[in-house]
N, C-alpha and C. Protein backbone atom coordinates (compact mmCIF):
# COMPACT_ATOMS: atom_id res chain seq x y z
N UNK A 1 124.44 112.06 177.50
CA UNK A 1 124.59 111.83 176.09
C UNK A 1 124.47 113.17 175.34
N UNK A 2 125.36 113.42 174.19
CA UNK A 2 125.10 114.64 173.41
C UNK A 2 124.76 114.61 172.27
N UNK A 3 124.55 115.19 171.40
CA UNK A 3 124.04 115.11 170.09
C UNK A 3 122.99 116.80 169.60
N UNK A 4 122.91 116.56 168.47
CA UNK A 4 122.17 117.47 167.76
C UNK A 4 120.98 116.84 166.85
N UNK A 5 120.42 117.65 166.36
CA UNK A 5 119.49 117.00 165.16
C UNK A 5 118.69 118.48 164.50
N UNK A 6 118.05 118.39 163.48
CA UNK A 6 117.54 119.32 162.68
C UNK A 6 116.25 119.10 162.48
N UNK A 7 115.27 120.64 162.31
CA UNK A 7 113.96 120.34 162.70
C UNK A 7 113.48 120.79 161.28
N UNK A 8 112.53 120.27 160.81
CA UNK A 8 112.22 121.08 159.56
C UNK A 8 111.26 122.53 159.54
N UNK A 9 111.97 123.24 158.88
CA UNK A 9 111.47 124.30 158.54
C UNK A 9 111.38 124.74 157.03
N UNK A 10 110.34 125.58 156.96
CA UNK A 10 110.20 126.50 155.18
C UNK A 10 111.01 127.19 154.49
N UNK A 11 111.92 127.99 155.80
CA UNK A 11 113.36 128.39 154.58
C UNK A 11 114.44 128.58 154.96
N UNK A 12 114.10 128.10 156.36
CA UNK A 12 115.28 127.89 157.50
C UNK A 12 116.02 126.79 158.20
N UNK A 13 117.17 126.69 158.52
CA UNK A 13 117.51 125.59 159.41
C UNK A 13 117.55 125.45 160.95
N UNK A 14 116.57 124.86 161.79
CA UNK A 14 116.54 124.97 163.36
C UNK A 14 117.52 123.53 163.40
N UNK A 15 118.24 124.22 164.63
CA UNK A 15 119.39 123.32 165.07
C UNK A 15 119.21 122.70 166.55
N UNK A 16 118.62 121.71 167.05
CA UNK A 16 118.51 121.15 168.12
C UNK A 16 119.35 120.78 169.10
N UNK A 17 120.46 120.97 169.70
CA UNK A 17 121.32 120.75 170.42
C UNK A 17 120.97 120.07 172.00
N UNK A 18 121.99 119.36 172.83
CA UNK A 18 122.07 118.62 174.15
C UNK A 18 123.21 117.95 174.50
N UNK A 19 123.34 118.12 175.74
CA UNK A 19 124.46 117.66 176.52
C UNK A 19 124.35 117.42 177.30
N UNK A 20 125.03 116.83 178.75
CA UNK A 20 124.82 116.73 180.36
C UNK A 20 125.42 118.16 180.95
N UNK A 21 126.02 119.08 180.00
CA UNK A 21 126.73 120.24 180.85
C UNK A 21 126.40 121.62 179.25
N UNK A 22 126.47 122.51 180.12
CA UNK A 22 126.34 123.74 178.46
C UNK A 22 127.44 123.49 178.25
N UNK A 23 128.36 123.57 178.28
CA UNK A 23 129.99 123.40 177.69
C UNK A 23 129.64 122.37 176.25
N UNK A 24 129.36 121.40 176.91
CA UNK A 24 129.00 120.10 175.82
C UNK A 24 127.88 120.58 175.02
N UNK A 25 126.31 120.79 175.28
CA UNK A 25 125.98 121.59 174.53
C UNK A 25 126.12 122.12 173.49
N UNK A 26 126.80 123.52 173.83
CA UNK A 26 127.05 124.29 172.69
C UNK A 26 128.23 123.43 171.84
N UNK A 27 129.05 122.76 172.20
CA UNK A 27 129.50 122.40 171.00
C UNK A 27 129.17 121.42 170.09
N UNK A 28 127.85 120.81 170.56
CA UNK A 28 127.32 120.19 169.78
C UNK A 28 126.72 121.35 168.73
N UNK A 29 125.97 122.48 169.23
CA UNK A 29 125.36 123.08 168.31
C UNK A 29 126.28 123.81 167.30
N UNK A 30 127.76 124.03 167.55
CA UNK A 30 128.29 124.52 166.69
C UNK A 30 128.54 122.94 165.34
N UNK A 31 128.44 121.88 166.22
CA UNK A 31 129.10 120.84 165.19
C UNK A 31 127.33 120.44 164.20
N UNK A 32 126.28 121.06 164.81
CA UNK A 32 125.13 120.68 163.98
C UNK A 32 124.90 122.03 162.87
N UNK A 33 125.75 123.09 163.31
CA UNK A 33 125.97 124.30 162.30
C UNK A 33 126.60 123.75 161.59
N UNK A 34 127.71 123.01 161.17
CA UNK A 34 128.95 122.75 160.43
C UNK A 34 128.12 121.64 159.52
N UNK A 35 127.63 120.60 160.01
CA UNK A 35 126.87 119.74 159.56
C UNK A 35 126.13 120.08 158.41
N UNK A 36 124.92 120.67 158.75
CA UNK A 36 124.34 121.73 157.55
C UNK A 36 125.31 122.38 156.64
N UNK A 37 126.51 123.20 156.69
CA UNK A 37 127.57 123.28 155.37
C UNK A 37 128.36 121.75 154.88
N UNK A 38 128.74 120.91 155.29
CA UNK A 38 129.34 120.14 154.91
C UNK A 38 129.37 118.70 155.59
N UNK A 39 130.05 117.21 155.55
CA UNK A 39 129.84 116.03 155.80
C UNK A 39 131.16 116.71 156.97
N UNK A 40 130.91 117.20 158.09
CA UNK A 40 131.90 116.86 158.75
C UNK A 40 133.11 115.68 159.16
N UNK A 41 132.20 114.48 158.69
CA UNK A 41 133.16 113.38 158.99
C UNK A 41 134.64 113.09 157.96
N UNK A 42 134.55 114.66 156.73
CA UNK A 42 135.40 114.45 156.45
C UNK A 42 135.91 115.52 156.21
N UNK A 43 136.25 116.46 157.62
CA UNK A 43 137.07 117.70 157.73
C UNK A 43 138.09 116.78 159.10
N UNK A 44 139.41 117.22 158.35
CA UNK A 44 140.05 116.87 159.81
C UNK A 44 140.50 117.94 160.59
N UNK A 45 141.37 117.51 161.59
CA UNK A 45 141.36 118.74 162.88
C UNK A 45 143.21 119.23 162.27
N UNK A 46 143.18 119.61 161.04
CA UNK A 46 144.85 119.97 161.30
C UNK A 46 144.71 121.63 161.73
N UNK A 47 143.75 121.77 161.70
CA UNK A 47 143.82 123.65 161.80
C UNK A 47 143.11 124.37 163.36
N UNK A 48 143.26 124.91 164.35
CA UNK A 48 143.01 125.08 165.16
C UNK A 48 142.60 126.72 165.66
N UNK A 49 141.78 126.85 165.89
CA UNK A 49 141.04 128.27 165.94
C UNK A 49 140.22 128.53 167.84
N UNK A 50 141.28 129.13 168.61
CA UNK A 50 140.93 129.44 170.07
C UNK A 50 139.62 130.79 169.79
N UNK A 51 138.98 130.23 170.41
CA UNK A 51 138.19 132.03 170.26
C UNK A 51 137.66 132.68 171.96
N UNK A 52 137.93 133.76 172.41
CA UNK A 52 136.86 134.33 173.94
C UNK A 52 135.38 134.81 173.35
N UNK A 53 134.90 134.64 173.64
CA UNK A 53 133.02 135.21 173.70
C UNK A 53 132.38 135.55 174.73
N UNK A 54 132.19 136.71 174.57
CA UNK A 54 131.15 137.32 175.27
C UNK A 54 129.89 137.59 175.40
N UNK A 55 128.65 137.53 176.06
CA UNK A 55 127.73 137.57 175.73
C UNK A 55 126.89 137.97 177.20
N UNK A 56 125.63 138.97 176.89
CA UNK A 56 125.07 139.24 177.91
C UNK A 56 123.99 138.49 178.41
N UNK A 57 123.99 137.16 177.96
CA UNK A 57 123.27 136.11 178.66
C UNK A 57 123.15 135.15 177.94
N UNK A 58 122.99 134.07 177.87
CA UNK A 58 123.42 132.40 177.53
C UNK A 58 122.88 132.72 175.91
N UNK A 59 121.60 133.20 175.35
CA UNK A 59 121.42 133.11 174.40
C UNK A 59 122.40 134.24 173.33
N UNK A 60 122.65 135.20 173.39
CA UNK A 60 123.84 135.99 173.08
C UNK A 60 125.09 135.64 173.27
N UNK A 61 125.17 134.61 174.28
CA UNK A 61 126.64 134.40 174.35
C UNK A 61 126.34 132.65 172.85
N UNK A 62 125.52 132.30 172.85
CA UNK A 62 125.53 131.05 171.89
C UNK A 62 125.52 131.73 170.84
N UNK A 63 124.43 132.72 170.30
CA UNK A 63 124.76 133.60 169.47
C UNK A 63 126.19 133.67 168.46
N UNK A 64 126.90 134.43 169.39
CA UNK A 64 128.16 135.11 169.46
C UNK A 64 129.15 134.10 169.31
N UNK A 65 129.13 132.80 169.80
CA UNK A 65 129.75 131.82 169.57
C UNK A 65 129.59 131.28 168.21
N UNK A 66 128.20 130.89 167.99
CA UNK A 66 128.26 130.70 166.51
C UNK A 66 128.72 131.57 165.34
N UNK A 67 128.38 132.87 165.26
CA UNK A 67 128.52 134.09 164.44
C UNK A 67 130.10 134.11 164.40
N UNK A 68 130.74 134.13 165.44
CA UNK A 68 132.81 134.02 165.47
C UNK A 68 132.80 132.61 164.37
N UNK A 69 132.38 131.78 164.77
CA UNK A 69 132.59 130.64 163.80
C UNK A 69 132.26 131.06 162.53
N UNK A 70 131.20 131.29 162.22
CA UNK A 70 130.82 131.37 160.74
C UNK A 70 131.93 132.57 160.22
N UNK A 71 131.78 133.57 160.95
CA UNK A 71 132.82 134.66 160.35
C UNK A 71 134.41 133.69 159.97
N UNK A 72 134.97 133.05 160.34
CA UNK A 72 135.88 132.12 160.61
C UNK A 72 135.78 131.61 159.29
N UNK A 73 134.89 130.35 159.07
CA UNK A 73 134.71 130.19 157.47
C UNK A 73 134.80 131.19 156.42
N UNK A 74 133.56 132.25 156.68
CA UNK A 74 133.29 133.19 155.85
C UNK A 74 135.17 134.07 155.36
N UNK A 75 135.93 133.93 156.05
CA UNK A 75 137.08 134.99 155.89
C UNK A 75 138.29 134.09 155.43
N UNK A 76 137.96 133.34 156.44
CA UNK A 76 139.83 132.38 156.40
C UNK A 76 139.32 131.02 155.59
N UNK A 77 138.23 130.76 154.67
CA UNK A 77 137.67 129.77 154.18
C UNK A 77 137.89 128.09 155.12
N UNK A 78 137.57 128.12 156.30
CA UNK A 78 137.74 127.02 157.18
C UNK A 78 136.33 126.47 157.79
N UNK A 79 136.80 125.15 157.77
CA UNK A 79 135.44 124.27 157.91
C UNK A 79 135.61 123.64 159.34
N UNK A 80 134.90 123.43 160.48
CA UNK A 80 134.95 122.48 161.38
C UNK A 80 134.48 121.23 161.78
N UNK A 81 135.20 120.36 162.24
CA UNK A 81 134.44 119.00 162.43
C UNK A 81 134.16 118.68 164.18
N UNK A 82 135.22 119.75 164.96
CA UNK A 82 135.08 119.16 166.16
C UNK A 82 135.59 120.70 166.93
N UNK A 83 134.82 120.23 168.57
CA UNK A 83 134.86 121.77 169.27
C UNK A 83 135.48 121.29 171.02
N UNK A 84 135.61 122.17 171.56
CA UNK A 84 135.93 121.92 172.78
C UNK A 84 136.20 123.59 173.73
N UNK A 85 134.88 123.14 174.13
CA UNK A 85 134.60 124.58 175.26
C UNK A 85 135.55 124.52 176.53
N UNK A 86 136.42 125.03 176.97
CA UNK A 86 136.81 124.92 178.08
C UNK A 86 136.22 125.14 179.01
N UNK A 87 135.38 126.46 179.39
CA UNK A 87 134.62 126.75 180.09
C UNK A 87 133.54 127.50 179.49
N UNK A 88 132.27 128.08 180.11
CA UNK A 88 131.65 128.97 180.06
C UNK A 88 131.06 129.34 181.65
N UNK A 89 131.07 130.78 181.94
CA UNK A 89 131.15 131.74 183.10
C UNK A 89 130.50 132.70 183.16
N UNK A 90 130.13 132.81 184.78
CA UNK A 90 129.10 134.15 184.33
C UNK A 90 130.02 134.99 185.46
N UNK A 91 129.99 136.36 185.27
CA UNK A 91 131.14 136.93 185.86
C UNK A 91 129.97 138.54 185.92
N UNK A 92 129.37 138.50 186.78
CA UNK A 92 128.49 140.09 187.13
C UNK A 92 127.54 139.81 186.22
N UNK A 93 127.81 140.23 185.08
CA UNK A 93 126.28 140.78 184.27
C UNK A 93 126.94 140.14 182.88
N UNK A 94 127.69 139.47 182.82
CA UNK A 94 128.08 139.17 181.54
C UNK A 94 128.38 137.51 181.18
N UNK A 95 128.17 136.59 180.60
CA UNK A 95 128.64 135.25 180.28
C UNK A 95 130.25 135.44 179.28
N UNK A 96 130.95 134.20 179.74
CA UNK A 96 132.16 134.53 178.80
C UNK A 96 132.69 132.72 178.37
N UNK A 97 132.50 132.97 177.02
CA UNK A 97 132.86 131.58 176.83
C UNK A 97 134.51 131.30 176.16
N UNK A 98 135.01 130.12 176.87
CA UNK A 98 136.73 130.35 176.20
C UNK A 98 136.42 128.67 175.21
N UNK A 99 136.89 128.34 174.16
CA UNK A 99 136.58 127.45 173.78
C UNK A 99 137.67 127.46 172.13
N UNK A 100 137.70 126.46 171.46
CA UNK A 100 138.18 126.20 170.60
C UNK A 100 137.70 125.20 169.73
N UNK A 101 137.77 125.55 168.15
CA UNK A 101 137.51 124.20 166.71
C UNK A 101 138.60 123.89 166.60
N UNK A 102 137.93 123.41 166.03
CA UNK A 102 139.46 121.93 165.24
C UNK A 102 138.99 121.98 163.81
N UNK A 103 139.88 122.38 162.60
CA UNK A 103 139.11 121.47 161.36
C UNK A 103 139.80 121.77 160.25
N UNK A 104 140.07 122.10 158.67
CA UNK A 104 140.86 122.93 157.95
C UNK A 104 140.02 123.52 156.95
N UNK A 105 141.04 124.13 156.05
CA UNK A 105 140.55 125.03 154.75
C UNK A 105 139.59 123.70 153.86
N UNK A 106 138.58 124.90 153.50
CA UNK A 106 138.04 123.78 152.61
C UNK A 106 138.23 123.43 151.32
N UNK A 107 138.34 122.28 150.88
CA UNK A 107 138.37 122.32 149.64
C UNK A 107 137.56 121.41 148.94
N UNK A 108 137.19 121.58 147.63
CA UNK A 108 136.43 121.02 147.03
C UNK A 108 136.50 120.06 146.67
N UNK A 109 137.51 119.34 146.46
CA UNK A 109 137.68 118.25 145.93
C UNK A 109 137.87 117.17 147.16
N UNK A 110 137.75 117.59 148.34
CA UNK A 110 137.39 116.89 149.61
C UNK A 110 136.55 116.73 150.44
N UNK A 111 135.85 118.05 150.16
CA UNK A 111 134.55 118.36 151.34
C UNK A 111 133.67 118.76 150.35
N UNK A 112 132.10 117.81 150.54
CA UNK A 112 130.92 117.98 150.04
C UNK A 112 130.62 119.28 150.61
N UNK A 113 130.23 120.09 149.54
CA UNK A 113 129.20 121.29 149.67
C UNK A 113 128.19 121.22 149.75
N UNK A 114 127.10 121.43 151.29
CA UNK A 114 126.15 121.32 151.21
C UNK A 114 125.04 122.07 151.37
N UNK A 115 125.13 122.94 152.43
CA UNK A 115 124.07 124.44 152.03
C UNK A 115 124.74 125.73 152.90
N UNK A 116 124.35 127.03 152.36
CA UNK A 116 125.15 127.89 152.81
C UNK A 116 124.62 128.14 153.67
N UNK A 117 125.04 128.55 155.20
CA UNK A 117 124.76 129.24 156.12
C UNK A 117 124.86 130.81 155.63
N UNK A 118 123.68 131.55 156.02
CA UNK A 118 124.14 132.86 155.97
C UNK A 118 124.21 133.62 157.24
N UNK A 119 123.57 132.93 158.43
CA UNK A 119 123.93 133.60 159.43
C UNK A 119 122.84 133.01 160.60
N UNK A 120 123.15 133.47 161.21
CA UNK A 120 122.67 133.05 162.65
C UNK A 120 121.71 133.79 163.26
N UNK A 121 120.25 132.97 163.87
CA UNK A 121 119.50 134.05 164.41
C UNK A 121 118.87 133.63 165.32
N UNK A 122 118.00 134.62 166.31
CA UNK A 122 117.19 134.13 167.51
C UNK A 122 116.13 133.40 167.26
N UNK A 123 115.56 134.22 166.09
CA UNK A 123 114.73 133.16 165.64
C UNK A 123 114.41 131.92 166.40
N UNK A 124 113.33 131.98 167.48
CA UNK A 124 113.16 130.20 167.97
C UNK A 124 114.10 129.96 169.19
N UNK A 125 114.90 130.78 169.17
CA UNK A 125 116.13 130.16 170.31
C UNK A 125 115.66 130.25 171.65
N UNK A 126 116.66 129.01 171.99
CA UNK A 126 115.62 128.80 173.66
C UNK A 126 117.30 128.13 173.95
N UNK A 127 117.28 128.22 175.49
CA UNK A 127 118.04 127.25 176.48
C UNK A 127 117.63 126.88 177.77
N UNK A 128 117.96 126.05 177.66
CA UNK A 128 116.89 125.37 178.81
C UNK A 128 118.00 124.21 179.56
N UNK A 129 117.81 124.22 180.53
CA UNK A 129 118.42 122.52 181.51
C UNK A 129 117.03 122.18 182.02
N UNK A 130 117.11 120.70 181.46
CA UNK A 130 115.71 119.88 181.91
C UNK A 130 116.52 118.57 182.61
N UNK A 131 115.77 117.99 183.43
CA UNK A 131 116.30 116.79 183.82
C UNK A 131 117.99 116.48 183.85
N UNK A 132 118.77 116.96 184.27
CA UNK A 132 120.01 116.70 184.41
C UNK A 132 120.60 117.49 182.99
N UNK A 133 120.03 117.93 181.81
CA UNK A 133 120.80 118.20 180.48
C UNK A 133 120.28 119.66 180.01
N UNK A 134 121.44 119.98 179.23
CA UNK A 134 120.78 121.24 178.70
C UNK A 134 120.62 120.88 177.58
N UNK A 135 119.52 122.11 176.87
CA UNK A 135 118.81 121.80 175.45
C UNK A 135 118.80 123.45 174.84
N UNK A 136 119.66 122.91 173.85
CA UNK A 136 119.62 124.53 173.02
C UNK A 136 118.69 124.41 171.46
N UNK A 137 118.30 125.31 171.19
CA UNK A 137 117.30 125.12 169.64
C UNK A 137 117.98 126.85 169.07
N UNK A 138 118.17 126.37 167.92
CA UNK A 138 118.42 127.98 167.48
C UNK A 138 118.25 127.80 165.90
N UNK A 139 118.28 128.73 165.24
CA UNK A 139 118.00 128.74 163.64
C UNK A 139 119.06 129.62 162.74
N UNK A 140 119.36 129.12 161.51
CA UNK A 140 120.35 129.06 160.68
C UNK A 140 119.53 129.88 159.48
N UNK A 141 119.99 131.07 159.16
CA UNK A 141 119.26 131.54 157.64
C UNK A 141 120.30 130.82 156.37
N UNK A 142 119.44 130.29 155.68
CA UNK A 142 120.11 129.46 154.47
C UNK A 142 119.70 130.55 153.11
């Protein structure tokens, strides 16, 4: 089973993430990032954004995954509702994730505004596989 959820914090947003595989995982945690800016259930998938990521170990490579996304909004004003990792790989000394959103430009008169992400941090971050699932926690500066 996958899912996300949000933990409370004083001036931050921690993002709880899980899946049966990291692939699934992380894209929950990118869809509990998106969540916190807007009602995802009402961004649709007409717009499509492939991204590669690199990272020198699972928490840098989630990192790096999120940060491409937000830059993504932040530039091309685009919102996501849905993700799909193809893979993630560890190749020598490096993780590489290939993956893709789904979602479009935002606009106001369609998509609730709900708090700004300003960026992404270690803050708290952990990954872990427990019992058959992995569990990611990471934090959102608002």
């Amino acid at each position: 089973m996958c899912g996300y959820q949000f933990i409370e914090h004083t001036a931050d947003v921690i993002v709880e993430a899980w899946g049966p595989t990291i692939e699934e995982a992380f894209e929950e945690a990118a869809k509990g990032m998106y969540e916190v800016m807007t009602d995802t259930s009402l961004v649709s998938k007409s717009e499509k954004l492939c991204l590669d990521v690199d990272g020198i170990d699972l928490e840098n490579l989630l990192y790096r995954w999120l940060e491409n996304l937000l830059i993504a909004t932040d530039s091309k004003n685009l919102v996501f509702s849905d993700f799909k990792i193809e893979a993630i790989e560890k190749d020598k000394n490096t993780y590489r994730l290939r993956g893709c959103a789904y979602g479009e430009k935002f606009d106001r008169n369609k998509h609730r505004s709900k708090t700004s992400v300003k960026a992404v941090t270690y803050h708290q971050m952990k990954i872990c596989e427990e019992g058959g699932e992995w569990k990611l926690r990471y934090t959102l500066d608002i």
